[in-house]
Structures are given as C-alpha cells and as structure tokens.
Protein backbone atom coordinates (compact mmCIF):
# COMPACT_ATOMS: atom_id res chain seq x y z
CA UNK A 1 65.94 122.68 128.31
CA UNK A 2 67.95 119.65 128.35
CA UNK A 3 66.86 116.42 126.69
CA UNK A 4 68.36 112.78 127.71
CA UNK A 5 67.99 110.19 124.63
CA UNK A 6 68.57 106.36 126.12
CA UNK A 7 68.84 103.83 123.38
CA UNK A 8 68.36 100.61 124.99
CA UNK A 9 69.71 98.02 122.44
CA UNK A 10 70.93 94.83 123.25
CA UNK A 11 74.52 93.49 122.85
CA UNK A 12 74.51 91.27 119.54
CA UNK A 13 71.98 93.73 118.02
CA UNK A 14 74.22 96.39 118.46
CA UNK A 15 77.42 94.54 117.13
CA UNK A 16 75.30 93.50 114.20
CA UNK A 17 74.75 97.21 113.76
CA UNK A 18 78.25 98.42 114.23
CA UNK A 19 79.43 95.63 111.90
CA UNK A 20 76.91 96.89 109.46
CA UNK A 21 77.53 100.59 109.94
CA UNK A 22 81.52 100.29 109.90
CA UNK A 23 81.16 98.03 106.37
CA UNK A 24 79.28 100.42 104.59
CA UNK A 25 81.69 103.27 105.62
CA UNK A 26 84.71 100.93 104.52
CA UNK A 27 83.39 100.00 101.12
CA UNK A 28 82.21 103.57 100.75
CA UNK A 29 86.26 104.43 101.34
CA UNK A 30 86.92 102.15 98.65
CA UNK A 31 84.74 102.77 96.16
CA UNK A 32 85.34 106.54 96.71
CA UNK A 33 89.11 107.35 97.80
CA UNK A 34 90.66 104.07 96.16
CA UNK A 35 88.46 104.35 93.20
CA UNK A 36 87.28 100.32 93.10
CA UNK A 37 83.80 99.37 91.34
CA UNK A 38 81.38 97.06 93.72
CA UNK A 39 79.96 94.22 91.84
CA UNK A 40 77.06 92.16 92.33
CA UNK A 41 77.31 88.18 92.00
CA UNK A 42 76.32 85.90 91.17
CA UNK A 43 74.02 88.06 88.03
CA UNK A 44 70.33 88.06 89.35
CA UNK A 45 70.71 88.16 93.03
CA UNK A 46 71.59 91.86 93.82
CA UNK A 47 73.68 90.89 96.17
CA UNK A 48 77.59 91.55 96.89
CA UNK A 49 79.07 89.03 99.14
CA UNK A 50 81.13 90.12 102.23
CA UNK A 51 81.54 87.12 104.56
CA UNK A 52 82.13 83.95 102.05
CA UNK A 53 80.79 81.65 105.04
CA UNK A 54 77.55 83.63 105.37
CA UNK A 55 76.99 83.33 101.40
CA UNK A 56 73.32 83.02 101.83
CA UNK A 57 70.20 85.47 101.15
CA UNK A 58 66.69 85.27 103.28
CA UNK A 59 63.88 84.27 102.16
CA UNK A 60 60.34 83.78 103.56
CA UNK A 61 59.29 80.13 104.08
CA UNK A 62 56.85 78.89 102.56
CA UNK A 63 54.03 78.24 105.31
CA UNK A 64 53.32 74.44 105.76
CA UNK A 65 50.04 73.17 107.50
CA UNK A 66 51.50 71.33 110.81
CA UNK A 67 49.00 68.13 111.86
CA UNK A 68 47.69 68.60 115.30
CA UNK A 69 47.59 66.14 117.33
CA UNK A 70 44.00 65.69 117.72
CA UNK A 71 43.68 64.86 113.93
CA UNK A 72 44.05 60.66 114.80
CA UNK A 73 40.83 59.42 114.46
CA UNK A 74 42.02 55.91 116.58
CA UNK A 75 42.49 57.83 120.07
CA UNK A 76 39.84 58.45 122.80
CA UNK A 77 38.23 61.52 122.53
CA UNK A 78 39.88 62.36 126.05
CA UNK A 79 43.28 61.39 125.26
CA UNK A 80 43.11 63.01 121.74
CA UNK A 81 41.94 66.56 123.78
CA UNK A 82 44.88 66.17 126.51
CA UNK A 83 47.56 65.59 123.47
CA UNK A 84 46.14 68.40 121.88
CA UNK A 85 46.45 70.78 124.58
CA UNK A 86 49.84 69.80 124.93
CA UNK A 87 50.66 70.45 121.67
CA UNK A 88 49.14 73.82 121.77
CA UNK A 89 50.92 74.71 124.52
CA UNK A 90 54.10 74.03 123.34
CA UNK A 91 53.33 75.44 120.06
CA UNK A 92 52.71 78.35 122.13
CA UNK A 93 56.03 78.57 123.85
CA UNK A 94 57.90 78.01 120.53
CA UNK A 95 56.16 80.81 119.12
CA UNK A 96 56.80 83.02 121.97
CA UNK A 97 60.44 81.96 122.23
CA UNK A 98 61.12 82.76 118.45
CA UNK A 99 59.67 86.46 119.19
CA UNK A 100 61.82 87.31 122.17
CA UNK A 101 64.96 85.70 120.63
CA UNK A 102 64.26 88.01 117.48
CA UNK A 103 61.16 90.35 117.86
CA UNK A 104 61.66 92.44 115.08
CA UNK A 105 61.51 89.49 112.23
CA UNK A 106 57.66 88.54 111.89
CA UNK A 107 57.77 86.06 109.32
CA UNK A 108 59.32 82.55 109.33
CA UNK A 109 62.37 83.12 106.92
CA UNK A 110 64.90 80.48 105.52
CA UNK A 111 68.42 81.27 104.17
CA UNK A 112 68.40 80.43 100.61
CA UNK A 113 72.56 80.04 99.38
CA UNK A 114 73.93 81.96 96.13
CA UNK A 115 74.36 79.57 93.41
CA UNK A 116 78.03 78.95 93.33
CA UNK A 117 79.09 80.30 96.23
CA UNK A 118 77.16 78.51 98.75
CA UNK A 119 80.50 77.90 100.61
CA UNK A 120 83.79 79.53 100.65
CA UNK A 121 85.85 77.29 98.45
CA UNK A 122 83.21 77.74 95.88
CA UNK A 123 82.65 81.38 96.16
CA UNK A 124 86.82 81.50 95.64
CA UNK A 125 86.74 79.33 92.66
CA UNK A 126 83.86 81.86 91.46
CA UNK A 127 85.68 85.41 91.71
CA UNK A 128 88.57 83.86 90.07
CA UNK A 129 86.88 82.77 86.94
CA UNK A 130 84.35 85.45 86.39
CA UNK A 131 86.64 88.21 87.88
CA UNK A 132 90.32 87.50 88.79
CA UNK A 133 91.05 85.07 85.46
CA UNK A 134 89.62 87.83 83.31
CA UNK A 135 91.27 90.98 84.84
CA UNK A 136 94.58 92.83 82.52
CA UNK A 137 96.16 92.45 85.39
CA UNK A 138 99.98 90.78 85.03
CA UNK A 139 100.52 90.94 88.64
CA UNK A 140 98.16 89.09 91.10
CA UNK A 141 98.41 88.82 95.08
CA UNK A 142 96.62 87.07 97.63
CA UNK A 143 95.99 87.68 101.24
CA UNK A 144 94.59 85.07 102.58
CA UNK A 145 93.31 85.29 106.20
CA UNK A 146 92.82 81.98 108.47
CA UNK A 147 90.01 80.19 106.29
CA UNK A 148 90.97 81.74 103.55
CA UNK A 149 94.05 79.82 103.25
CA UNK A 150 92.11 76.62 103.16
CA UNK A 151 90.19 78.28 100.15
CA UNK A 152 93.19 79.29 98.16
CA UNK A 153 94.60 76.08 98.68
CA UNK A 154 91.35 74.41 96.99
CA UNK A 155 91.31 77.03 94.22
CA UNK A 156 95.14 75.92 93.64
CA UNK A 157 94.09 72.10 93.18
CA UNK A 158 91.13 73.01 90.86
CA UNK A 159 93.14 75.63 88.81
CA UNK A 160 96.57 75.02 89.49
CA UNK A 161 98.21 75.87 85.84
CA UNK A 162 96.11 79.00 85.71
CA UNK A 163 96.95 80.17 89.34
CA UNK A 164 100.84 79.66 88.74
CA UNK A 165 100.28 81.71 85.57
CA UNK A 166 98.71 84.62 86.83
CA UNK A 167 99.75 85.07 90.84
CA UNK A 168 103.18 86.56 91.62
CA UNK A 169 102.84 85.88 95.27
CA UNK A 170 100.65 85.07 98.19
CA UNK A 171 100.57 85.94 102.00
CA UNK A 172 98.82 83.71 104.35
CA UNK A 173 98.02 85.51 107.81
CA UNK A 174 97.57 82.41 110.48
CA UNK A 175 95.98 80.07 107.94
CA UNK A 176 94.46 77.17 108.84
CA UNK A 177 95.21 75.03 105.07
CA UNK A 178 96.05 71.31 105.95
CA UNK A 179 98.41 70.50 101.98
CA UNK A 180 98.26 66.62 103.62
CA UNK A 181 94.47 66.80 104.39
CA UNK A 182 93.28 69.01 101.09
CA UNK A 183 95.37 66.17 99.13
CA UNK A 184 97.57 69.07 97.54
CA UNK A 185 99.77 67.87 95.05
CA UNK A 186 103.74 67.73 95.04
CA UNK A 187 104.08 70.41 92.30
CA UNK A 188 101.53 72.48 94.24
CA UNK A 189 103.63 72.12 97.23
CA UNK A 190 106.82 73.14 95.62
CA UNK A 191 105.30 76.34 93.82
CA UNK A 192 103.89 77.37 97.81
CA UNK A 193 107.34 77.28 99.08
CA UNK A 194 108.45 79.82 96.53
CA UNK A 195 105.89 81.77 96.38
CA UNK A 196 103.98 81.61 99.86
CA UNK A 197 104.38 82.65 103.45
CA UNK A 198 102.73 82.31 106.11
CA UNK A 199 102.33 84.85 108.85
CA UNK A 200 101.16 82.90 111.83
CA UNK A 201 100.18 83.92 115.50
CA UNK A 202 102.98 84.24 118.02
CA UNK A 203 104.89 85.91 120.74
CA UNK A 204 108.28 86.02 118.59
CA UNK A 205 108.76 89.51 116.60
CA UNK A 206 107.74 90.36 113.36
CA UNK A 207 109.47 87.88 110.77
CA UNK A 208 111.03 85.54 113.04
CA UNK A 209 111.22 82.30 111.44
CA UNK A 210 108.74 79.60 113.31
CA UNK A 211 108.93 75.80 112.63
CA UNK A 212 106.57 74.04 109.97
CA UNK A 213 104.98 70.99 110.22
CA UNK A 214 103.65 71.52 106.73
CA UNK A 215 106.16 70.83 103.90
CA UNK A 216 104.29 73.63 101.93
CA UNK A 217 105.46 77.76 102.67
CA UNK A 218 107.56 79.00 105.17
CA UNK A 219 105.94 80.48 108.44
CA UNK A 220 107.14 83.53 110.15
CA UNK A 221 105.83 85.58 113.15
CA UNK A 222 103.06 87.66 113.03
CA UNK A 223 104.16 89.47 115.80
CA UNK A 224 101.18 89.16 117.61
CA UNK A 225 99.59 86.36 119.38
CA UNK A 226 96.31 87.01 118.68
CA UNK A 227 94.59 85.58 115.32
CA UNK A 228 92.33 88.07 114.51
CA UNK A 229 95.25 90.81 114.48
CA UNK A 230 97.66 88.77 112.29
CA UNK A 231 97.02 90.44 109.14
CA UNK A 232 96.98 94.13 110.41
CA UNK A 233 100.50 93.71 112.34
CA UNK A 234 102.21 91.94 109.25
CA UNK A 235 101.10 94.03 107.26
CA UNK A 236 104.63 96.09 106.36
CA UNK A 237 105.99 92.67 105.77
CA UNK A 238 103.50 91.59 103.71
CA UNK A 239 103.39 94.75 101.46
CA UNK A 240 107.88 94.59 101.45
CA UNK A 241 107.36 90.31 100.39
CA UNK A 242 105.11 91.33 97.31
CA UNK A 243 107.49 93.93 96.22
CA UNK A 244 109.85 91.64 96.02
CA UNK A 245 108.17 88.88 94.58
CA UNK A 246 107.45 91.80 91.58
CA UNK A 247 111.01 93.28 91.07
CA UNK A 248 112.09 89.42 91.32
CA UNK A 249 109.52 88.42 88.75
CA UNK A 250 110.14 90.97 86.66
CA UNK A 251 113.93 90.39 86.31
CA UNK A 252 113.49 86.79 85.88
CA UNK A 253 115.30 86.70 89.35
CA UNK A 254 114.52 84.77 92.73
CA UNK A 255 112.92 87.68 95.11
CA UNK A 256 115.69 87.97 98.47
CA UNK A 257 115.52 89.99 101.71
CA UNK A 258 112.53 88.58 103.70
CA UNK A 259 111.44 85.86 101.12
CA UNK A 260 114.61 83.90 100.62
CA UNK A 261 115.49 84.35 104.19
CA UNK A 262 112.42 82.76 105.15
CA UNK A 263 112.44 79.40 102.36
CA UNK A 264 112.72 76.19 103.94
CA UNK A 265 115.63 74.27 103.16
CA UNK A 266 115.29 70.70 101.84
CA UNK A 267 116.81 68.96 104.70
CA UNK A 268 114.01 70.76 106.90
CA UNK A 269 111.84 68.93 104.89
C-alpha cells in the first residue's frame, strides 16, 4: 500500500526550521569533529548566543487590565455602549490577527535582552573579557563578517592596548565599520592598516586590490559580488593572510605575499 505524507508548512516557518535544524547539526560538527566546548552566557540564563543582534530570550508578559471604553462615567449611556462595541470589535480583530500571524504561540510574550549583550557591540566586548582575554592562547584572529566589523572596531576603542596585545591579525569580509563615524583613534587606525584587511564585495578576482575611502585597512576583492558569500569565497585568502601574519609575528618580521602587497601607501592616504 502506498502512503502520501503532505506537510503543509508555510515559507518563514519552514526557514525558521531549516535555520534551526542546520545550526544544531553545525554546532554538533563542532563540538564533536573539531572538539570545541559550547558555553552558556551570560551565567544564569542557559542560553548560548548565536545571532549577536537577536541577543534576547522570551518571556511571558505580564497580563495588564486594558480600560474599556465604557468605564467613563461622563458619557451618555448610548454613546458609552457604541464606543464600547467598537472597542470590542477591534479588540477582536487584534486578537484574531495575532493568532493567524503566529497560531502556535498562545500567550502574549515579550523579548527580555541578556544582560550585557543586549546588542552586538556589547555582546563583543563580553566574549572578549570573560572568554577571549582569558584564553592561553598567544595567537588570536578575527573574522569579522559585515556588522561584525563595526563591533570589532568598538571593542578596539574600548580595549585597544589589550586587543593589540593579544590579536595577530584580523579579516574583515565586506564590513560595514565607519573609523570616521565610530571616532576611531589615529593609533587605532595605524595598527588596522598593518594588521587588517578587508575582503569586500565585487566583480574583480580574488585579491585584487579595490580603492579605500577609509584611511584604516586595505580592501581587496572578495571575488564575489554578493555580501552574504564574501566570507566563504575568501576564505583561502583569509586562512594564507593569518599564516602570514603568524610566521611574520613570530620572527619579529613584517608578514609579505598577500598582506604587504595589499598595505596602503601613505600618499594613498
């Protein structure tokens, strides 16, 4: 006998679910093939955060008595009965409108943020005390993705002497840090160009040097025009920059190849 099995589920429920499913199976990969330890933060919350700008937990709100508005005493009975109705009604419609846009949540929730790490600058600022400041580790990279530029730019200004004492190097994949706007420093500046690069989006291949308006790290090509892929196809580079940046560091030498290729000169300045 043959069975048919139609899951009707619709769109951003099912990305929700995919992003959930695919997640788990990633971290699992990580905890289990690359050997890493999952940690909980902030201490309390049982929670591990994923998406820095979704830093948040749900709670359910506390129910609050809403005044109808048939509780004026000053109105006409009649006029007090027709504003009532209409407030009933469009209680109604809210109520019904909440359902359908999410049917399986019941109760009213309200998104409660993690004590700090309510945004991503602060949930940066957070790993690298608790976590990144404390690790053995004598050889720190970043890979900062888009936003997360911005964030490591913030973490520089509020720990700059620590950051410059711990990170060898850092690769920015189509970052969207403004040095002018977050009021980076000139000595913050000058430690980015040696130590930074930028992999932005664009139709050029893989390294090609692209102009700056920044005077901060150099920017090269992505090789791909597409923002969300930037990471993935730069990738090689990225991995052949930090081994540079480590053989350079540890020989007290200035890394070459694709780093010093790719430092702006002062007269580009």
């Amino acid at each position: 006998m043959n069975h048919l099995l139609i899951f009707l589920i619709p769109w951003k429920d099912l990305n929700m679910l995919l992003m959930k499913i695919i997640t788990k199976y990633v971290y699992d990969l990580l905890e289990k093939d690359c050997n890493l330890k999952k940690i909980f933060i902030p201490e309390g919350y049982g929670v591990i955060v994923l998406n820095p700008n979704e830093n948040c937990i749900e709670v359910e709100k506390p129910k609050t008595h809403v005044q109808s508005s048939s509780d004026s005493s000053d109105e006409p009975v009649e006029k007090r009965e027709r504003k009532d109705k209409v407030f009933k009604e469009t209680k109604k419609r809210r109520d019904f409108y909440e359902k359908y846009r999410n049917p399986q949540r019941e109760k009213e929730m309200m998104q409660l943020y993690i004590r700090e790490n309510g945004s991503p600058e602060e949930h940066t600022v957070y790993v690298w005390d608790h976590f990144i400041a404390k690790s053995a580790a004598e050889n720190v990279f970043f890979v900062a993705h888009s936003y997360g530029g911005l964030a490591f730019v913030e973490l520089m200004i509020q720990r700059e002497a620590d950051v410059k004492s711990k990170v060898t190097a850092v690769a920015l994949t189509d970052s969207v840090h403004n040095v002018w706007h977050q009021e980076a420093g000139k000595t913050i500046r000058e430690w980015m160009r040696e130590n930074c690069c930028n992999w932005v989006s664009s139709s050029e291949p893989l390294d090609t040097s692209v102009e700056s308006m920044l005077p901060d790290c150099p920017r090269v090509s992505a090789g791909t025009d597409r923002h969300e892929l930037t990471s993935w196809k730069s990738l090689p580079s990225i991995f052949r920059f930090f081994t540079e940046a480590s053989e350079a560091k540890t020989s007290s030498l200035r890394p070459a190849g694709t780093r010093r290729s790719h430092r702006l000169k002062p007269e580009e300045l």
